[in-house]
N, C-alpha and C. Protein backbone atom coordinates (compact mmCIF):
# COMPACT_ATOMS: atom_id res chain seq x y z
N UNK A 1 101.67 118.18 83.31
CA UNK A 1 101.39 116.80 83.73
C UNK A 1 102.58 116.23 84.48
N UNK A 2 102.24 115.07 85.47
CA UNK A 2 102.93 114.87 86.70
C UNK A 2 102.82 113.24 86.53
N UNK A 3 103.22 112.69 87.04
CA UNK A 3 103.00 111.10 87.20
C UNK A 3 104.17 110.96 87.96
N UNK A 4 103.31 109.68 88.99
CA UNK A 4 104.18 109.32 89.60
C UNK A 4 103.47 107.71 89.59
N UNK A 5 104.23 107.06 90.29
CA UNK A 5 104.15 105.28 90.36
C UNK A 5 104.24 105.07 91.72
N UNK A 6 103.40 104.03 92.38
CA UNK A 6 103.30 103.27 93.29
C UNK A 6 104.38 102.40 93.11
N UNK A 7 105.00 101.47 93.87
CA UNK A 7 106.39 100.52 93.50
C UNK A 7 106.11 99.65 94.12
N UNK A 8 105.76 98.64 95.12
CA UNK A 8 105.40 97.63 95.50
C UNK A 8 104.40 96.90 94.98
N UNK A 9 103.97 96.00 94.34
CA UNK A 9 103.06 95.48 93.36
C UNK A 9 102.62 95.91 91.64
N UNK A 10 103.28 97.46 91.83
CA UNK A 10 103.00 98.05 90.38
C UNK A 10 104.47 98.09 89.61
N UNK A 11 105.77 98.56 89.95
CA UNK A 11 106.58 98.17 89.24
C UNK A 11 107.68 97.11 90.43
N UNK A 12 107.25 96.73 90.90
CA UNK A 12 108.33 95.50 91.32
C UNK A 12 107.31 95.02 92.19
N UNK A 13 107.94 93.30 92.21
CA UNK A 13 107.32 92.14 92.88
C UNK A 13 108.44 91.94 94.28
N UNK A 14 108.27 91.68 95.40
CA UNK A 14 108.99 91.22 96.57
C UNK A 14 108.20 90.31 97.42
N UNK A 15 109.22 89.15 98.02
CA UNK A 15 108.46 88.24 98.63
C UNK A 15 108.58 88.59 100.06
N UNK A 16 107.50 88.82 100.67
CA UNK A 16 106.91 89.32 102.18
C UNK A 16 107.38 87.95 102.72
N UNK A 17 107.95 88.61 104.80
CA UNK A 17 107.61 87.50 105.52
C UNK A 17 106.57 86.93 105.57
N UNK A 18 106.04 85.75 105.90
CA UNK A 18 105.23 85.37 105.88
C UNK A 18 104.40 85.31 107.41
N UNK A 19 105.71 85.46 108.37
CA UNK A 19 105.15 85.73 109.68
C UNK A 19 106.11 87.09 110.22
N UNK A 20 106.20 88.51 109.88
CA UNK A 20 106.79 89.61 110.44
C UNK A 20 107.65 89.60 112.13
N UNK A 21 106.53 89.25 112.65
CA UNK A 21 106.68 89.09 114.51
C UNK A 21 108.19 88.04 114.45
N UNK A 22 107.83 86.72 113.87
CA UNK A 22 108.53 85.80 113.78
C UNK A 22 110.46 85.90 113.67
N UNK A 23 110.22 87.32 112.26
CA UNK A 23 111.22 87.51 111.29
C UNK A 23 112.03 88.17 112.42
N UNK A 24 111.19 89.36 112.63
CA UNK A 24 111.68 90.53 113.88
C UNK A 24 112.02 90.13 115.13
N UNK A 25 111.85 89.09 115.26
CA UNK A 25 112.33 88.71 116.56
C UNK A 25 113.70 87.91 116.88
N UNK A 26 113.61 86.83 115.37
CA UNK A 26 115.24 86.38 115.00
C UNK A 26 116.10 87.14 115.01
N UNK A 27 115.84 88.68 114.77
CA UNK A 27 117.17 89.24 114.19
C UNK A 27 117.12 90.31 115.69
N UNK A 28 116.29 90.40 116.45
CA UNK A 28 116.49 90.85 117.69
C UNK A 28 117.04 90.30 118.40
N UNK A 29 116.67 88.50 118.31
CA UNK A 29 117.88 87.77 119.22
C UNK A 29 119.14 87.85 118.57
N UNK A 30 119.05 87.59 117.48
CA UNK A 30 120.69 87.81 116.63
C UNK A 30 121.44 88.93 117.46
N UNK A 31 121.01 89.91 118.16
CA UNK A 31 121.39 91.31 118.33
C UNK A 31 121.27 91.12 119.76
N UNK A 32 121.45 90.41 120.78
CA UNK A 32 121.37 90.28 121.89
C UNK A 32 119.98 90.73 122.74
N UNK A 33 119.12 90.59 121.82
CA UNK A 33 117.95 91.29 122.98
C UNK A 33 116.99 90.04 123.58
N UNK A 34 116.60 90.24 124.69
CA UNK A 34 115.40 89.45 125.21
C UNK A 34 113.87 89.55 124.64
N UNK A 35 113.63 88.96 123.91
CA UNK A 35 112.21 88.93 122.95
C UNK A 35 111.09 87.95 124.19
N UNK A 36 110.35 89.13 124.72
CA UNK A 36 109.42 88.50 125.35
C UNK A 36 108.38 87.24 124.72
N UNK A 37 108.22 86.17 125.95
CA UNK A 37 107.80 85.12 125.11
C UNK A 37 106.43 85.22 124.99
N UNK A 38 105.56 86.53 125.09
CA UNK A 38 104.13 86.38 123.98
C UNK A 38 104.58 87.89 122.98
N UNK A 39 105.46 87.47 122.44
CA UNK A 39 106.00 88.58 121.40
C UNK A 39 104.82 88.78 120.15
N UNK A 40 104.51 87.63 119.75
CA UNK A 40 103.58 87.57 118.83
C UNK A 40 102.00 88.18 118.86
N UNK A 41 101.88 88.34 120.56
CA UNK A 41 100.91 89.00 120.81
C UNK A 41 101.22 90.26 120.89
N UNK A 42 102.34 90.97 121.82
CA UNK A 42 102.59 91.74 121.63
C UNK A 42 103.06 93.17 120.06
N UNK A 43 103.31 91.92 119.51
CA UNK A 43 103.92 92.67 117.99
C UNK A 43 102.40 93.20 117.57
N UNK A 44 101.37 92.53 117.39
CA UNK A 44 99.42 92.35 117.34
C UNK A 44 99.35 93.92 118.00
N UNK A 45 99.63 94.18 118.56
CA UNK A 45 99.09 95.06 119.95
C UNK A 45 99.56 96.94 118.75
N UNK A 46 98.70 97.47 119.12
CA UNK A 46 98.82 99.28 118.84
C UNK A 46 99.49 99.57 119.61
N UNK A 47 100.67 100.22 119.58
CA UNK A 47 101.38 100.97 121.00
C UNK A 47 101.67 102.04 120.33
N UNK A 48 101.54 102.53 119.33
CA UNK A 48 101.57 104.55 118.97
C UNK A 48 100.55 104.42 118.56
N UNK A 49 100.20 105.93 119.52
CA UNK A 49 98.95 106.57 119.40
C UNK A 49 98.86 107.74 117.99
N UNK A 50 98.39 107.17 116.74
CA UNK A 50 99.02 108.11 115.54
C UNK A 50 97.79 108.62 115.11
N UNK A 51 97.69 109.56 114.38
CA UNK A 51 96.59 109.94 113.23
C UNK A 51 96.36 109.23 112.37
N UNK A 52 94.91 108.86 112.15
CA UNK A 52 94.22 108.17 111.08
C UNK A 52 95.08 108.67 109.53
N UNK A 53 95.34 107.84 108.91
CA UNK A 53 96.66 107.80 107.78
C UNK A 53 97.94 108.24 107.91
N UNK A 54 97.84 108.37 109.23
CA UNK A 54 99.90 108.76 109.51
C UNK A 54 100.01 107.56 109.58
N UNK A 55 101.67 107.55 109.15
CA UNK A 55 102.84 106.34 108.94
C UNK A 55 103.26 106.13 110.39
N UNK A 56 103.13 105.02 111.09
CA UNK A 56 103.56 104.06 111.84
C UNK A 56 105.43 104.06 111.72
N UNK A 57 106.28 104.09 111.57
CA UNK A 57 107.62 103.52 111.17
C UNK A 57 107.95 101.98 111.71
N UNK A 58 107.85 100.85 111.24
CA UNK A 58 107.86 99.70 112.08
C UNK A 58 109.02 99.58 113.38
N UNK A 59 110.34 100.18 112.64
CA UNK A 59 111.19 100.23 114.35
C UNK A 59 110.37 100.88 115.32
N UNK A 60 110.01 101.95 115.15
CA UNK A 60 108.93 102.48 115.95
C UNK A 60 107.90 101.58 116.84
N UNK A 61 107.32 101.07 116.01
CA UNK A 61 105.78 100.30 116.58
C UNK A 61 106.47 99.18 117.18
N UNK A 62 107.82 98.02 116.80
CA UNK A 62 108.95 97.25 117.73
C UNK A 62 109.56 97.75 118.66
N UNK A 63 109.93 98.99 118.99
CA UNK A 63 110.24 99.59 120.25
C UNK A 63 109.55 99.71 121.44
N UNK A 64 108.31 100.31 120.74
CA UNK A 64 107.13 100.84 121.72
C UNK A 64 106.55 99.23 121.97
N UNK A 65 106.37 98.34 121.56
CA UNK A 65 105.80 96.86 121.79
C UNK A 65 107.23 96.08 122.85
N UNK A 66 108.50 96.16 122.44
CA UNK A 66 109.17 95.66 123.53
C UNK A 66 109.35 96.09 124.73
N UNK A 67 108.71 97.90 125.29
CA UNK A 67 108.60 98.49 125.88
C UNK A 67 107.50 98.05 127.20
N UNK A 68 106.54 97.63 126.10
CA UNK A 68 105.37 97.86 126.58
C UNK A 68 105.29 95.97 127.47
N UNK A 69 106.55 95.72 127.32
CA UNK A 69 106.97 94.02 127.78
C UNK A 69 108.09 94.20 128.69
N UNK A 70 108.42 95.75 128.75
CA UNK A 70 109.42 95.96 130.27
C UNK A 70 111.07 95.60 129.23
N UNK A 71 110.71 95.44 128.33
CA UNK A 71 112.76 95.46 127.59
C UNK A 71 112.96 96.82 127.21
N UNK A 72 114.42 97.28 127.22
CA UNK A 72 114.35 98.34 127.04
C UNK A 72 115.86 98.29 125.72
N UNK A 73 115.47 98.53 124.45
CA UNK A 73 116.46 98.54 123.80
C UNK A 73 116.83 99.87 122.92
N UNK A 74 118.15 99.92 122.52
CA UNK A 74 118.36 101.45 121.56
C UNK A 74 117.72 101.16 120.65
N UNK A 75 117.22 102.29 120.35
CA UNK A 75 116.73 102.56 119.18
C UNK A 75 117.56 101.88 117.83
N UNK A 76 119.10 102.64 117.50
CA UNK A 76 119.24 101.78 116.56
C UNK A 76 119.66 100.25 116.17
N UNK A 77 119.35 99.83 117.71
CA UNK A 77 119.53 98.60 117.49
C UNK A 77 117.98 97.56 116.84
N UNK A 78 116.98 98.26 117.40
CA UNK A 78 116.12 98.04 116.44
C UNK A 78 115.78 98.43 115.42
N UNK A 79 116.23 99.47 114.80
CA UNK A 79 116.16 99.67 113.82
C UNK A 79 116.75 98.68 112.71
N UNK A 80 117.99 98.55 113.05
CA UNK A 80 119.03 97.19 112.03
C UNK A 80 118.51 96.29 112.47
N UNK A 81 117.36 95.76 113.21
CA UNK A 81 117.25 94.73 113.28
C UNK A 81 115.70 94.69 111.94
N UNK A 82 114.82 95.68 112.36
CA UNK A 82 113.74 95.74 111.39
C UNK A 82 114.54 95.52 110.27
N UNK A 83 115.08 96.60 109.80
CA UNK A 83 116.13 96.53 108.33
C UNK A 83 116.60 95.55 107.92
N UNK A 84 117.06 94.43 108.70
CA UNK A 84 117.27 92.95 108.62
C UNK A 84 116.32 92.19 108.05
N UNK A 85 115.23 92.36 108.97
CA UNK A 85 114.09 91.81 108.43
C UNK A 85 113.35 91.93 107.28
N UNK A 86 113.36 92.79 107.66
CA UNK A 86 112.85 93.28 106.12
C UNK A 86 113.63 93.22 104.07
N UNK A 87 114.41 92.79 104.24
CA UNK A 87 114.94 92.19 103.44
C UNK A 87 114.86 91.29 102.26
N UNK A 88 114.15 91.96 101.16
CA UNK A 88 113.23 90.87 100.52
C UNK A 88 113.94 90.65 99.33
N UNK A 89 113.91 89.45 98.62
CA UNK A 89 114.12 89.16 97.25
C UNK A 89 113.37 90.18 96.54
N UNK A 90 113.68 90.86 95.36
CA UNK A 90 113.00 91.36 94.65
C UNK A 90 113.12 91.85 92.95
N UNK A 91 111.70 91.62 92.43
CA UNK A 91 112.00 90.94 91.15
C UNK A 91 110.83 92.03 90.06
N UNK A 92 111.64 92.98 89.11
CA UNK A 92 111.20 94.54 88.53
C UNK A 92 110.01 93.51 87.51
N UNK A 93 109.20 94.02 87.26
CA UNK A 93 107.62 93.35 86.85
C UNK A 93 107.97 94.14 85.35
N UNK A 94 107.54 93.20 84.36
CA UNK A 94 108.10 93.49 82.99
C UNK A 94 107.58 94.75 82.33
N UNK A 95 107.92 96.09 81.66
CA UNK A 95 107.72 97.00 81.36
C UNK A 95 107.68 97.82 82.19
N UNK A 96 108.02 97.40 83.78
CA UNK A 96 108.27 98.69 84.74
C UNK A 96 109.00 99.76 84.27
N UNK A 97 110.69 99.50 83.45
CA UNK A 97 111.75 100.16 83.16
C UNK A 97 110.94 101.85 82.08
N UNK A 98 110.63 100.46 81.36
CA UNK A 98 109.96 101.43 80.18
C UNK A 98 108.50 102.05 80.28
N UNK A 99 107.91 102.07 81.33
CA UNK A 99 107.06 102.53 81.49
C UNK A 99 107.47 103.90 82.15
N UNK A 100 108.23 104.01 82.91
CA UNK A 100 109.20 105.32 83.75
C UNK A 100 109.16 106.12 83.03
N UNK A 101 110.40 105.39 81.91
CA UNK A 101 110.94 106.44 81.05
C UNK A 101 110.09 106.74 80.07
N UNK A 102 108.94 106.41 80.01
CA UNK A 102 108.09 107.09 79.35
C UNK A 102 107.43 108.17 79.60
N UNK A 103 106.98 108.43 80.96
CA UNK A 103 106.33 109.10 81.22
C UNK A 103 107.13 110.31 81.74
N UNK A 104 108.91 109.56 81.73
CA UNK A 104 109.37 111.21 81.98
C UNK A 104 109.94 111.73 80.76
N UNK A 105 109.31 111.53 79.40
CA UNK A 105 109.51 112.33 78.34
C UNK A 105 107.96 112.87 78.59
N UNK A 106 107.46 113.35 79.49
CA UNK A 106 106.28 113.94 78.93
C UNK A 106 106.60 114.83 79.95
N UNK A 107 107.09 114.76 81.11
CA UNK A 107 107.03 115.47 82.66
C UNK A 107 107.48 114.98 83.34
N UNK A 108 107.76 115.57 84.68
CA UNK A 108 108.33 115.16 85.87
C UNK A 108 107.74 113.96 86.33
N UNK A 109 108.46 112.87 87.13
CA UNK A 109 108.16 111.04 87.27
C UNK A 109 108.63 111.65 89.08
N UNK A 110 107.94 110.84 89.71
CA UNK A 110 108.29 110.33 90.79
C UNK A 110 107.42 109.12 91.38
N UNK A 111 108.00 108.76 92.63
CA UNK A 111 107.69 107.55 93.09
C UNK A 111 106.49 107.93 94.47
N UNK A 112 105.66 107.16 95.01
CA UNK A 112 104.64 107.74 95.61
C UNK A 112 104.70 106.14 96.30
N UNK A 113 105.09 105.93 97.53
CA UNK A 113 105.27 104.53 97.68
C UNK A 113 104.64 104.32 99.40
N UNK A 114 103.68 104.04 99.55
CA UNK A 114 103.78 102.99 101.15
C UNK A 114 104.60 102.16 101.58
N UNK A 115 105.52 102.34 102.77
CA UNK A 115 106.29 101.28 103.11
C UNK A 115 106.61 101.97 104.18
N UNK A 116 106.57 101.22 105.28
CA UNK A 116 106.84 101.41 107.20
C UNK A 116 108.62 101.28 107.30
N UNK A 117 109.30 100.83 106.63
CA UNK A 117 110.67 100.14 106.75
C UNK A 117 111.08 101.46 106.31
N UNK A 118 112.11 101.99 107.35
CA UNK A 118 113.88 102.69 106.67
C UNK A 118 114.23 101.67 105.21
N UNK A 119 114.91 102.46 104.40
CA UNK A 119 115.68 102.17 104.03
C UNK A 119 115.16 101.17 102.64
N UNK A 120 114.17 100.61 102.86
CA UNK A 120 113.61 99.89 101.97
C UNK A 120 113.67 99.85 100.67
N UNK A 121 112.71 101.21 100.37
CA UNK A 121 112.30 101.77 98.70
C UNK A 121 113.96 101.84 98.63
N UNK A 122 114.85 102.34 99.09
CA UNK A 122 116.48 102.81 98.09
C UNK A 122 116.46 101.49 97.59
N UNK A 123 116.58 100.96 98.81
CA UNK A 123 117.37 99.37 98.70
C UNK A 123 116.99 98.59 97.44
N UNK A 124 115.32 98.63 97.49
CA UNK A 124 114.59 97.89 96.10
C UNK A 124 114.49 98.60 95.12
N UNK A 125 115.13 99.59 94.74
CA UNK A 125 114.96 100.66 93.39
C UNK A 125 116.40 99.96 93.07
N UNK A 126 117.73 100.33 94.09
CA UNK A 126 118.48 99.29 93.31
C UNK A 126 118.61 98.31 92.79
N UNK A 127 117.94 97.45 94.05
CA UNK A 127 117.72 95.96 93.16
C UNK A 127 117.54 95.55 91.61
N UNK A 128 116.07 96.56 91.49
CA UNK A 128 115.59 96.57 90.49
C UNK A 128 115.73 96.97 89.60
N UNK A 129 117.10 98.08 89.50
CA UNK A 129 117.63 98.54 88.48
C UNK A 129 116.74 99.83 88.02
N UNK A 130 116.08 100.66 88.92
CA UNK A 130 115.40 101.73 88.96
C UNK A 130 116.01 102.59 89.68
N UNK A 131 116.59 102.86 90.42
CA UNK A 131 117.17 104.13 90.72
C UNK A 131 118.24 104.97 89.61
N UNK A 132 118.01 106.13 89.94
CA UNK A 132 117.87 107.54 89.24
C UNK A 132 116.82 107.45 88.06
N UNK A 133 115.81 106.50 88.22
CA UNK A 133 115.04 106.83 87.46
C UNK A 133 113.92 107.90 87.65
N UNK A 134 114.08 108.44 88.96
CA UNK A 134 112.69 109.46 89.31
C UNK A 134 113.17 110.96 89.82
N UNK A 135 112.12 111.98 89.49
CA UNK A 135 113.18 113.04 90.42
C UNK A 135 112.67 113.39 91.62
N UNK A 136 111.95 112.31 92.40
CA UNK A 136 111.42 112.42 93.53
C UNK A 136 111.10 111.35 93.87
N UNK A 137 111.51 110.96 95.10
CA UNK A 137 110.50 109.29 96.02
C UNK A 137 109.85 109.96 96.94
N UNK A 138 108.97 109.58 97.42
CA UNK A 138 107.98 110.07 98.34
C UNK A 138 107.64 108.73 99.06
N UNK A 139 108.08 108.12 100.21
CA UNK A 139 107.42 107.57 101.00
C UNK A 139 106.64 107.79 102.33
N UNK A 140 105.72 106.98 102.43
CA UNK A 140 104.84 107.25 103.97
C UNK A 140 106.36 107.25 104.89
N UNK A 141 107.27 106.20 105.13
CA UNK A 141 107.98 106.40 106.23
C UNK A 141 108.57 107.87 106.65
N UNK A 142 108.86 108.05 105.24
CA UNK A 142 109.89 109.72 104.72
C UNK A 142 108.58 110.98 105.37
N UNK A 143 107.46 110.89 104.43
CA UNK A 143 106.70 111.79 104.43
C UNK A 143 105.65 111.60 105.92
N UNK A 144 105.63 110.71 106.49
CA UNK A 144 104.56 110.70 108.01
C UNK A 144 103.02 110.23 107.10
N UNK A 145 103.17 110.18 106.08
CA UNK A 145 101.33 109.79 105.79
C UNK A 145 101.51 108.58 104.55
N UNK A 146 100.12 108.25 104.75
CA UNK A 146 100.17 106.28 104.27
C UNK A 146 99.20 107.10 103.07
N UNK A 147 99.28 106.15 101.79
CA UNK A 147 98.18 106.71 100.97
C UNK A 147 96.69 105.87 101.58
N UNK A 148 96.23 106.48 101.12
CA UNK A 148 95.23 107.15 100.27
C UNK A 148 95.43 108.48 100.85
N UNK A 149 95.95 108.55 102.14
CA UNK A 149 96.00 110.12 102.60
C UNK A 149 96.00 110.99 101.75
N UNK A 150 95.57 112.61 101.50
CA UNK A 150 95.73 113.39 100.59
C UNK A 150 96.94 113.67 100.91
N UNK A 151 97.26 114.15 102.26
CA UNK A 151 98.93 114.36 102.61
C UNK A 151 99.82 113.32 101.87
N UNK A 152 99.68 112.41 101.53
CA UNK A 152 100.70 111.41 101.13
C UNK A 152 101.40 111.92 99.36
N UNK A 153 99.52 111.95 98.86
CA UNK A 153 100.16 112.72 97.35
C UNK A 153 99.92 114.35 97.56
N UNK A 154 99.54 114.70 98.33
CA UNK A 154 100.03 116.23 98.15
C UNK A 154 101.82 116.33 98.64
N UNK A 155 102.61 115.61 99.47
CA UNK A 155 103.83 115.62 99.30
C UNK A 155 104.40 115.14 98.68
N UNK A 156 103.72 113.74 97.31
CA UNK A 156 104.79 113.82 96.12
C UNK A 156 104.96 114.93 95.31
N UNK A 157 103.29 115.58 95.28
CA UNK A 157 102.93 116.62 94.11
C UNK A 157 104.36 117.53 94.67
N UNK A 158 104.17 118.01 95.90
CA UNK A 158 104.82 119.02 96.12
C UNK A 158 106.98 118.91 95.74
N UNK A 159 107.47 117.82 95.87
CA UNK A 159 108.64 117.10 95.60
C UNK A 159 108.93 117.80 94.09
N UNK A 160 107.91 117.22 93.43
CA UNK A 160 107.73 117.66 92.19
C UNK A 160 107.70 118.73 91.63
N UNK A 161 107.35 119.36 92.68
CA UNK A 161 107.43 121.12 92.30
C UNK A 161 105.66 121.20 91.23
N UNK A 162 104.64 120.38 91.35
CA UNK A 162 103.22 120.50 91.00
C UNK A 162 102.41 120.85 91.74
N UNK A 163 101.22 120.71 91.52
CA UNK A 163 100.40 121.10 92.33
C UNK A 163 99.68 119.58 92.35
N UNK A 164 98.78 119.00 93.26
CA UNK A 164 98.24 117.80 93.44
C UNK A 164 97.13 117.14 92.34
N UNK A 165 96.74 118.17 91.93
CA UNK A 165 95.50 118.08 90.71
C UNK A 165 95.97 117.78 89.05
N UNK A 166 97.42 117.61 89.37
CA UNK A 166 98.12 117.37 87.81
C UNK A 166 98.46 116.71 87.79
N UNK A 167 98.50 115.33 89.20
CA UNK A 167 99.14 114.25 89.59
C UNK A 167 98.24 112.87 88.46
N UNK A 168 99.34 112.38 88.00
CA UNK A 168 98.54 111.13 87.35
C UNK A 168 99.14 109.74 88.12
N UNK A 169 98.76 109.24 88.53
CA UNK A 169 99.36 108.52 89.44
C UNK A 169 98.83 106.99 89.05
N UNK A 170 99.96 106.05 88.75
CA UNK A 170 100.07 104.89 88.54
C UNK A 170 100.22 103.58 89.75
N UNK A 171 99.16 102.86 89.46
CA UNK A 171 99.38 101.66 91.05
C UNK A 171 98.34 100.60 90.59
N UNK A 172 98.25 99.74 92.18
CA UNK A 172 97.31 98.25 91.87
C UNK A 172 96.40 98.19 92.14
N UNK A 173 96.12 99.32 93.26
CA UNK A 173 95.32 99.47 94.53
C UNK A 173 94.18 100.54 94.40
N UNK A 174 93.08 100.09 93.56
CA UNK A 174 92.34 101.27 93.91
C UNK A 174 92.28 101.99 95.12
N UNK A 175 91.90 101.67 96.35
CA UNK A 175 91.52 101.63 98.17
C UNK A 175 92.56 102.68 98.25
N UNK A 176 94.52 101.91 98.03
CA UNK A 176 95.31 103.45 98.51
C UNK A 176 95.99 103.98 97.58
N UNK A 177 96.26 103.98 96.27
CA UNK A 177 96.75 104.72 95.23
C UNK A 177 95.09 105.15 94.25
N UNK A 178 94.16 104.66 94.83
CA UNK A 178 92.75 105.77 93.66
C UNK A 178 92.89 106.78 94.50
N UNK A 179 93.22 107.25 95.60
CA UNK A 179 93.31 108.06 96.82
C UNK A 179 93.53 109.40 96.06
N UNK A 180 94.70 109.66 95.13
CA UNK A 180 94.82 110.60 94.24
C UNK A 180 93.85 111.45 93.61
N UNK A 181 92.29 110.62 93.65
CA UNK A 181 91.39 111.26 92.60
C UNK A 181 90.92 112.26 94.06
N UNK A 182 90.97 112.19 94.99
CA UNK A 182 90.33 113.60 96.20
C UNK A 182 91.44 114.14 96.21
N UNK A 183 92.91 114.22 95.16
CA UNK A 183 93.29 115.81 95.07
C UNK A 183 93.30 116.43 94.20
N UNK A 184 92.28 115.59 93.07
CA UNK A 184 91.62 116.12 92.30
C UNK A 184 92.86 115.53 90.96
N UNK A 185 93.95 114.38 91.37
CA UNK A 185 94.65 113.67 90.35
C UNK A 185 93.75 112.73 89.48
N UNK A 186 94.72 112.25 88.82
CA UNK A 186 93.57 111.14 88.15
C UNK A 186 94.39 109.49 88.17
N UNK A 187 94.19 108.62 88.88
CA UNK A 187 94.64 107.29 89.03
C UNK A 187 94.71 106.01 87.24
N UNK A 188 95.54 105.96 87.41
CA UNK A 188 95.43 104.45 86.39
C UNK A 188 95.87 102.84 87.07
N UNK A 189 95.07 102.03 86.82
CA UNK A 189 94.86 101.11 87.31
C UNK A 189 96.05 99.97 86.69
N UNK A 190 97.38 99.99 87.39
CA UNK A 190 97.93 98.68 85.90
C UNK A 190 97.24 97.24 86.26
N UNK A 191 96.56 97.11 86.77
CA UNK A 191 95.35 95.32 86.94
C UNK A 191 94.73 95.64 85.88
N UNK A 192 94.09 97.16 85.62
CA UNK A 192 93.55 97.22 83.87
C UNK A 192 93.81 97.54 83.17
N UNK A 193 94.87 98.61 83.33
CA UNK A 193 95.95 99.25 82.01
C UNK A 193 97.25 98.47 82.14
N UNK A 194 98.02 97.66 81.71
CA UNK A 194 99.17 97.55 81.91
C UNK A 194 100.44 98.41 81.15
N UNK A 195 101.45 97.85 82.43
CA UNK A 195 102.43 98.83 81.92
C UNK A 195 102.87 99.09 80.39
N UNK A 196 102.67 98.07 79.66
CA UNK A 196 103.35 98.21 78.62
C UNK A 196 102.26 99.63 77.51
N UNK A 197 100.89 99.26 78.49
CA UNK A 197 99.95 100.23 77.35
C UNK A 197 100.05 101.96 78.15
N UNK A 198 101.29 101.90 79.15
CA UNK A 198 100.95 103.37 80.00
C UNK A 198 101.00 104.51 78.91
N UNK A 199 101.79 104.31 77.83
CA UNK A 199 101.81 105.51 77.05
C UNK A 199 100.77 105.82 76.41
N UNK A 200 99.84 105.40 76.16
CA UNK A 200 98.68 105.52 75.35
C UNK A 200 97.90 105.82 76.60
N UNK A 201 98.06 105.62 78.01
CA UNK A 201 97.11 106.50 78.72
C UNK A 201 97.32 107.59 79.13
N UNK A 202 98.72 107.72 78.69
CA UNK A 202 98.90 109.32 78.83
C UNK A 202 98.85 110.36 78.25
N UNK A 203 99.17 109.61 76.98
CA UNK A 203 98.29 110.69 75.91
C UNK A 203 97.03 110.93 75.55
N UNK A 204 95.97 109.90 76.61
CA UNK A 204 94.57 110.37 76.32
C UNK A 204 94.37 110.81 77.71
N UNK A 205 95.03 111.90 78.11
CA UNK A 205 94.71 112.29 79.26
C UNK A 205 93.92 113.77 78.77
N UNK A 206 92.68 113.40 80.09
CA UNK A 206 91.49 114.66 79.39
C UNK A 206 92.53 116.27 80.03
């Protein structure tokens, strides 16, 4: 047995921009760049052409959109600027800690996380006083695929050194963490199990 955790809504809370385009564009002017003035439309706009559940990287999709407006900036200058933005307060949701370490007295724990941002998941595992708690993170940015993708948990399974079908996988989201049950894992819901009851769903695992 395998488990891994979703981390954005299932063990930690963070407060989102409320307007992204807005955020990303302050810290582009901060950085000397010319932010075209229908940016907001532009930010709206698809400019990588990706596979249905491949990961986007947001510097990525801000490059190719200031591009596509005739600016031409380095790469890592947008990058620190996304990374800027992205920057959230963030606040570990009660029994996250102990829900971890529970499940890695039974087996290998890792993290199985959606998020477009570099740098992010480290940043908020510290925050939260979760890092070295897993022996694997797996993100869409890291791994190229968004969940529900099977690619997404067949490369935590694989981190893990499992196979995908032993994956028990913890989140909020039926839509992209139930995604697990087509690799034949089995999902727990913490909106109906909460963390504090995860141990008792792991020991009634069929």
């Amino acid at each position: 047995m395998a488990v891994t955790f979703d981390l954005f809504g299932t063990l930690v809370d963070v407060d989102y921009p409320a307007d992204p385009a807005e955020i990303v564009a302050r810290e582009l002017e901060s950085r000397d760049v010319r932010v075209p003035d229908d940016w907001h439309v532009a930010y709206g706009e698809r400019h990588v052409d990706a596979p249905a559940g491949a990961e986007v990287p947001i510097p990525a999709h801000v490059s190719a959109a200031l591009d596509s407006r005739g600016v031409n900036v380095a790469d890592s200058v947008v990058r620190h600027a996304v990374i800027a933005a992205f920057d959230p307060d963030v606040t570990r949701r009660d029994g996250a800690l102990s829900a971890v370490r529970t499940a890695a007295e039974r087996g290998p724990v890792g993290l199985c996380s959606n998020c477009a941002v570099p740098e992010l998941v480290p940043r908020t595992l510290i925050r939260a006083g979760l890092r070295g708690e897993f022996d694997a993170v797996t993100t869409s940015v890291g791994c190229g695929w968004r969940k529900p993708h099977a690619k997404a948990f067949e490369a935590a399974a694989e981190a893990l050194g499992v196979e995908p079908a032993s994956l028990i996988h913890v989140g909020d989201d039926p839509t992209t963490d139930g995604g697990v049950v087509d690799v034949g894992g089995r999902f727990v819901d913490v909106t109906e199990t909460p963390l504090a009851s995860i141990a008792g769903e792991l020991e009634a695992e069929p």
